[in-house]
N, C-alpha and C. Protein backbone atom coordinates (compact mmCIF):
# COMPACT_ATOMS: atom_id res chain seq x y z
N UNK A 1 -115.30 91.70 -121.11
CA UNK A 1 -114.04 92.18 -121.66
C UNK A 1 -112.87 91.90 -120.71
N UNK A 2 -113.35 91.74 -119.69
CA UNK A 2 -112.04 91.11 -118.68
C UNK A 2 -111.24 89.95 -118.79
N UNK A 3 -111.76 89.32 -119.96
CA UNK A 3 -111.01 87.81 -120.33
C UNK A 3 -109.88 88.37 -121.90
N UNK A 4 -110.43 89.93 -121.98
CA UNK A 4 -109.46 90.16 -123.44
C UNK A 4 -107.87 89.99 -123.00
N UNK A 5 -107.13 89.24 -124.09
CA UNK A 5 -105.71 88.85 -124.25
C UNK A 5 -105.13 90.00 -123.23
N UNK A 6 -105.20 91.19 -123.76
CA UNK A 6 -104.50 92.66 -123.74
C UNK A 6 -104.43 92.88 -122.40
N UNK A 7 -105.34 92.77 -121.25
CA UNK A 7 -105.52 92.98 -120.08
C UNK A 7 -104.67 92.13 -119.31
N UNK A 8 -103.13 92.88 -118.60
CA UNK A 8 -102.59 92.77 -117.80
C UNK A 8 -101.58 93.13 -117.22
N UNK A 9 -103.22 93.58 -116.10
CA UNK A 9 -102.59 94.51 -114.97
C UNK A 9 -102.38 95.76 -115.34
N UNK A 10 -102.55 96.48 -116.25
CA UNK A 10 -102.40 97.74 -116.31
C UNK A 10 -103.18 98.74 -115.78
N UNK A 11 -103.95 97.63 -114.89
CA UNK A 11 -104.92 99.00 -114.02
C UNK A 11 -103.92 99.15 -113.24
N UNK A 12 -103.24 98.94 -112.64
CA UNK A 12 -102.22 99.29 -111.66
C UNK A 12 -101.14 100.70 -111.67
N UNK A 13 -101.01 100.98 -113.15
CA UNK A 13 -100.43 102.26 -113.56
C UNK A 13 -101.13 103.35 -114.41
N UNK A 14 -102.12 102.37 -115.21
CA UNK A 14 -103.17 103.50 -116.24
C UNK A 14 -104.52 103.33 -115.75
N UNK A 15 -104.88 103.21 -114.68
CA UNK A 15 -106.23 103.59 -114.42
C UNK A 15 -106.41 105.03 -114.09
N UNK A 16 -107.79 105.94 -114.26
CA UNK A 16 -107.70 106.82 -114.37
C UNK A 16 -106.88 108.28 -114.89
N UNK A 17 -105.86 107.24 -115.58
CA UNK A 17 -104.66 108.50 -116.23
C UNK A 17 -105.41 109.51 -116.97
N UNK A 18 -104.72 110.84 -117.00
CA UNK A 18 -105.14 111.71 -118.22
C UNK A 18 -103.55 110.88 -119.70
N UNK A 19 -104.84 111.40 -120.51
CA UNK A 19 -103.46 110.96 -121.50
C UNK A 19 -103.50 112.18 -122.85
N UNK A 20 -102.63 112.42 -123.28
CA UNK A 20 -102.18 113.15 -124.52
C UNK A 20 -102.30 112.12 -125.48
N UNK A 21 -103.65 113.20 -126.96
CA UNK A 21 -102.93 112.91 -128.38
C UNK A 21 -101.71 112.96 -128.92
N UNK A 22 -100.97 112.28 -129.43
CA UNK A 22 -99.50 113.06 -129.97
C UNK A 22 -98.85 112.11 -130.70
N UNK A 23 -97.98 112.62 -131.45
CA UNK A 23 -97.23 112.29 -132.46
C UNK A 23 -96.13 111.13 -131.93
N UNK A 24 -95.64 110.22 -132.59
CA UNK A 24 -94.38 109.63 -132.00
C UNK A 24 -93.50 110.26 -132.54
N UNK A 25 -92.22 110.62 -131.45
CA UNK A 25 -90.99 111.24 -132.20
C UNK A 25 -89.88 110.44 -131.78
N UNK A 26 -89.11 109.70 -132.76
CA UNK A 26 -87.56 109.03 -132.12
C UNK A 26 -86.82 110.14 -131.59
N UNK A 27 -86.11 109.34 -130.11
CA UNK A 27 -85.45 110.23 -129.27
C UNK A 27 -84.13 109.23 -129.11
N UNK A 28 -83.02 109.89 -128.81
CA UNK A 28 -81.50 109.39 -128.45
C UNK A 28 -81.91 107.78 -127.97
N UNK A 29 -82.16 107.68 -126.79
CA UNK A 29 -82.35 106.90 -126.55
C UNK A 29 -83.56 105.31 -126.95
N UNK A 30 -84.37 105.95 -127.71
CA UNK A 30 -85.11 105.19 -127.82
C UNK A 30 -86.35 105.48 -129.17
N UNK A 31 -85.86 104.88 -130.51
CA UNK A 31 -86.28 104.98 -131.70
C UNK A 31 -88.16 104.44 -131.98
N UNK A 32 -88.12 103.49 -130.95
CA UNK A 32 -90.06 103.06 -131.01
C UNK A 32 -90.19 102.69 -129.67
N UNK A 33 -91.47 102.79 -129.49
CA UNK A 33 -92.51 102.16 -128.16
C UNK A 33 -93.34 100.97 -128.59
N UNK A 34 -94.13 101.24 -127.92
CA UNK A 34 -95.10 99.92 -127.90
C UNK A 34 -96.34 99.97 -127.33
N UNK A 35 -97.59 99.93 -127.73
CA UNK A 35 -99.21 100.38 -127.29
C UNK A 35 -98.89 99.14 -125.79
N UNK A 36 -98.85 99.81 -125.00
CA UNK A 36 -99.03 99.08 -123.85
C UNK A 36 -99.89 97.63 -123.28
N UNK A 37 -100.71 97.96 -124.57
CA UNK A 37 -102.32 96.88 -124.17
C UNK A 37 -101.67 95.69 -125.55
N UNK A 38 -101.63 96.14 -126.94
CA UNK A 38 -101.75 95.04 -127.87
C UNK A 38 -100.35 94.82 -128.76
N UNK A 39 -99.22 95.63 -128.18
CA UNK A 39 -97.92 95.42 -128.74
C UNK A 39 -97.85 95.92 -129.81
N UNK A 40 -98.66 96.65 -130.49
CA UNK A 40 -98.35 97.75 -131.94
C UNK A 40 -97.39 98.21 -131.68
N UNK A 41 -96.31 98.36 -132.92
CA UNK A 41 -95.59 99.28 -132.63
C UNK A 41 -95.55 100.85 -132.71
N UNK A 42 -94.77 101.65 -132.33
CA UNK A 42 -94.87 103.27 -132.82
C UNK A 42 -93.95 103.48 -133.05
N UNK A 43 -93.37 104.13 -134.26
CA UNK A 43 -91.96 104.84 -134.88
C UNK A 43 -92.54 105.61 -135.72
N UNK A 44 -91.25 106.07 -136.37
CA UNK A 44 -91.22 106.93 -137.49
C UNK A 44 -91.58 106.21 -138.59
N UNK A 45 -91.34 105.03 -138.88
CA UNK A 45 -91.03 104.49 -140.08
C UNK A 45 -92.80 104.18 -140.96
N UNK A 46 -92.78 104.00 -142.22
CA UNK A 46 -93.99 103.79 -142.31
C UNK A 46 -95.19 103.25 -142.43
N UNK A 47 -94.44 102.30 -141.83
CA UNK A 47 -95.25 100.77 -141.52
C UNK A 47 -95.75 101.08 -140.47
N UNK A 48 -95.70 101.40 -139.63
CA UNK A 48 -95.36 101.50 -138.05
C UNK A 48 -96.92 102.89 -137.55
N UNK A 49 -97.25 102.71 -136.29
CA UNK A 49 -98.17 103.87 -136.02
C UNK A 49 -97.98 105.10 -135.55
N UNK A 50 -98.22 106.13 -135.79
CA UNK A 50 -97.33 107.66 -136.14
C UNK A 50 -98.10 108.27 -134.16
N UNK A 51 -99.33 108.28 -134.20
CA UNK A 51 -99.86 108.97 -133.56
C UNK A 51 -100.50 107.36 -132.37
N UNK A 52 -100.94 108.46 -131.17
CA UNK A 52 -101.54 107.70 -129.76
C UNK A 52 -101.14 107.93 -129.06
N UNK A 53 -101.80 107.71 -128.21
CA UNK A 53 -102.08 108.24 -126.85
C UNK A 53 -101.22 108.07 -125.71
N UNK A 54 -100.76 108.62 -124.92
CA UNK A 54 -99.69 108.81 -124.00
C UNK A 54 -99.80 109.02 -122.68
N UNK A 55 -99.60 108.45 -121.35
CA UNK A 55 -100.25 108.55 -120.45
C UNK A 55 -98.39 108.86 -119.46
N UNK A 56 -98.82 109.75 -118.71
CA UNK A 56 -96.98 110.09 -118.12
C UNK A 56 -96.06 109.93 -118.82
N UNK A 57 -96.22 110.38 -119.86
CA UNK A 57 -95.31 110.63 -121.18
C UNK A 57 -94.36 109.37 -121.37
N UNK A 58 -94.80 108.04 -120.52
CA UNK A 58 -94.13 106.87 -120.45
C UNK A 58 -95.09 105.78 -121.59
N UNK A 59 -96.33 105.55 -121.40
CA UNK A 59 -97.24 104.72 -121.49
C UNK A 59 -97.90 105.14 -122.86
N UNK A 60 -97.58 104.41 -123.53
CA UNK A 60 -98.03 104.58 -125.43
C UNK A 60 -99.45 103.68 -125.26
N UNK A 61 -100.32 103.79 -125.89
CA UNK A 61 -101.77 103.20 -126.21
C UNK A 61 -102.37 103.96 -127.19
N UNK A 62 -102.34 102.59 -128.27
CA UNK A 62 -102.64 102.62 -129.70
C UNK A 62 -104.27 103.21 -129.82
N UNK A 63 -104.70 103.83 -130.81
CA UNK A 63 -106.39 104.38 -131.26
C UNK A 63 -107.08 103.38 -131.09
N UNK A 64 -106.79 102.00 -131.36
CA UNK A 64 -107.76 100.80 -131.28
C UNK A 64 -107.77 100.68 -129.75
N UNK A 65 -106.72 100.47 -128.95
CA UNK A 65 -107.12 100.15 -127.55
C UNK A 65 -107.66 101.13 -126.61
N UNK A 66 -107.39 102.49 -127.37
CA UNK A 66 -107.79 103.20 -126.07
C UNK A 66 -109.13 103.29 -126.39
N UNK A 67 -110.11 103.26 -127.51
CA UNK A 67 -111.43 102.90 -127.81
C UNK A 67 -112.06 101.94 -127.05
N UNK A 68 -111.30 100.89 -127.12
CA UNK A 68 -112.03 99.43 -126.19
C UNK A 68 -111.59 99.83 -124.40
N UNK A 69 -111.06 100.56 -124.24
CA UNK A 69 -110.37 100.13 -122.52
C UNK A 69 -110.95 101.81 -122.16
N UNK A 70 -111.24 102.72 -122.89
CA UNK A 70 -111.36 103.72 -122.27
C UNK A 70 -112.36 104.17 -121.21
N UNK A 71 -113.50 103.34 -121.00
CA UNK A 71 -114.74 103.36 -120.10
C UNK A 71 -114.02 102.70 -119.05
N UNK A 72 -113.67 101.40 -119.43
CA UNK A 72 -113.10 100.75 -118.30
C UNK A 72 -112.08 101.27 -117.37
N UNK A 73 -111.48 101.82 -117.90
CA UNK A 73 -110.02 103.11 -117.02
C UNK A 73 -110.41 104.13 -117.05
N UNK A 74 -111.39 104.73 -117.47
CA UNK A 74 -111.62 106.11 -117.02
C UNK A 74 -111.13 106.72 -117.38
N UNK A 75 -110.44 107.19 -118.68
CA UNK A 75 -109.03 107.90 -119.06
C UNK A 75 -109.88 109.23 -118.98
N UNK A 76 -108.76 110.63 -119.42
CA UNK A 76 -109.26 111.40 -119.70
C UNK A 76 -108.29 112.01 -120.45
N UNK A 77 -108.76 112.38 -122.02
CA UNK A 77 -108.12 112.99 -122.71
C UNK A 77 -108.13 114.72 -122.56
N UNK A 78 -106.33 114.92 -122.71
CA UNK A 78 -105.89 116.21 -122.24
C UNK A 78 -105.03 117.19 -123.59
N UNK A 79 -105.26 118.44 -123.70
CA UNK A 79 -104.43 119.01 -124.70
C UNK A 79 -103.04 118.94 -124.14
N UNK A 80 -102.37 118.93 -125.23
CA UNK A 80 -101.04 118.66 -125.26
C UNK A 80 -100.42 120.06 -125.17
């Protein structure tokens, strides 16, 4: 799995993170994110992915990636 597209370098900031389930909410500054690993987007809108995972309330990662990368980083999911 070390040759997948998605992988880079993000062990450097999300290894071992705890991360939060949670909702996306548009804020003043900034209406969508982006799953850190595969470029999904997250908004409100309804095309778009509502919920995932959040690591220093900076770092968005979509249900599909944090499935594939989660052994590998060690995450640990935390109540919100």
């Amino acid at each position: 799995m070390n040759d997948d597209w998605r992988l880079t370098n993000q062990e450097k900031y999300l290894k071992n993170c705890e991360l939060e389930l949670t909702q996306f909410e548009s804020h003043r500054n900034s209406d969508h994110k982006h799953c850190s690993f595969c470029w999904d987007k997250f908004s409100e809108n309804a095309e778009d992915l509502h919920f995932g995972y959040v690591a220093n309330k900076k770092y968005w990662i979509c249900p599909n990636c944090f499935n594939d990368f989660k052994e590998m980083f060690g995450w640990k999911v935390i109540e919100g």
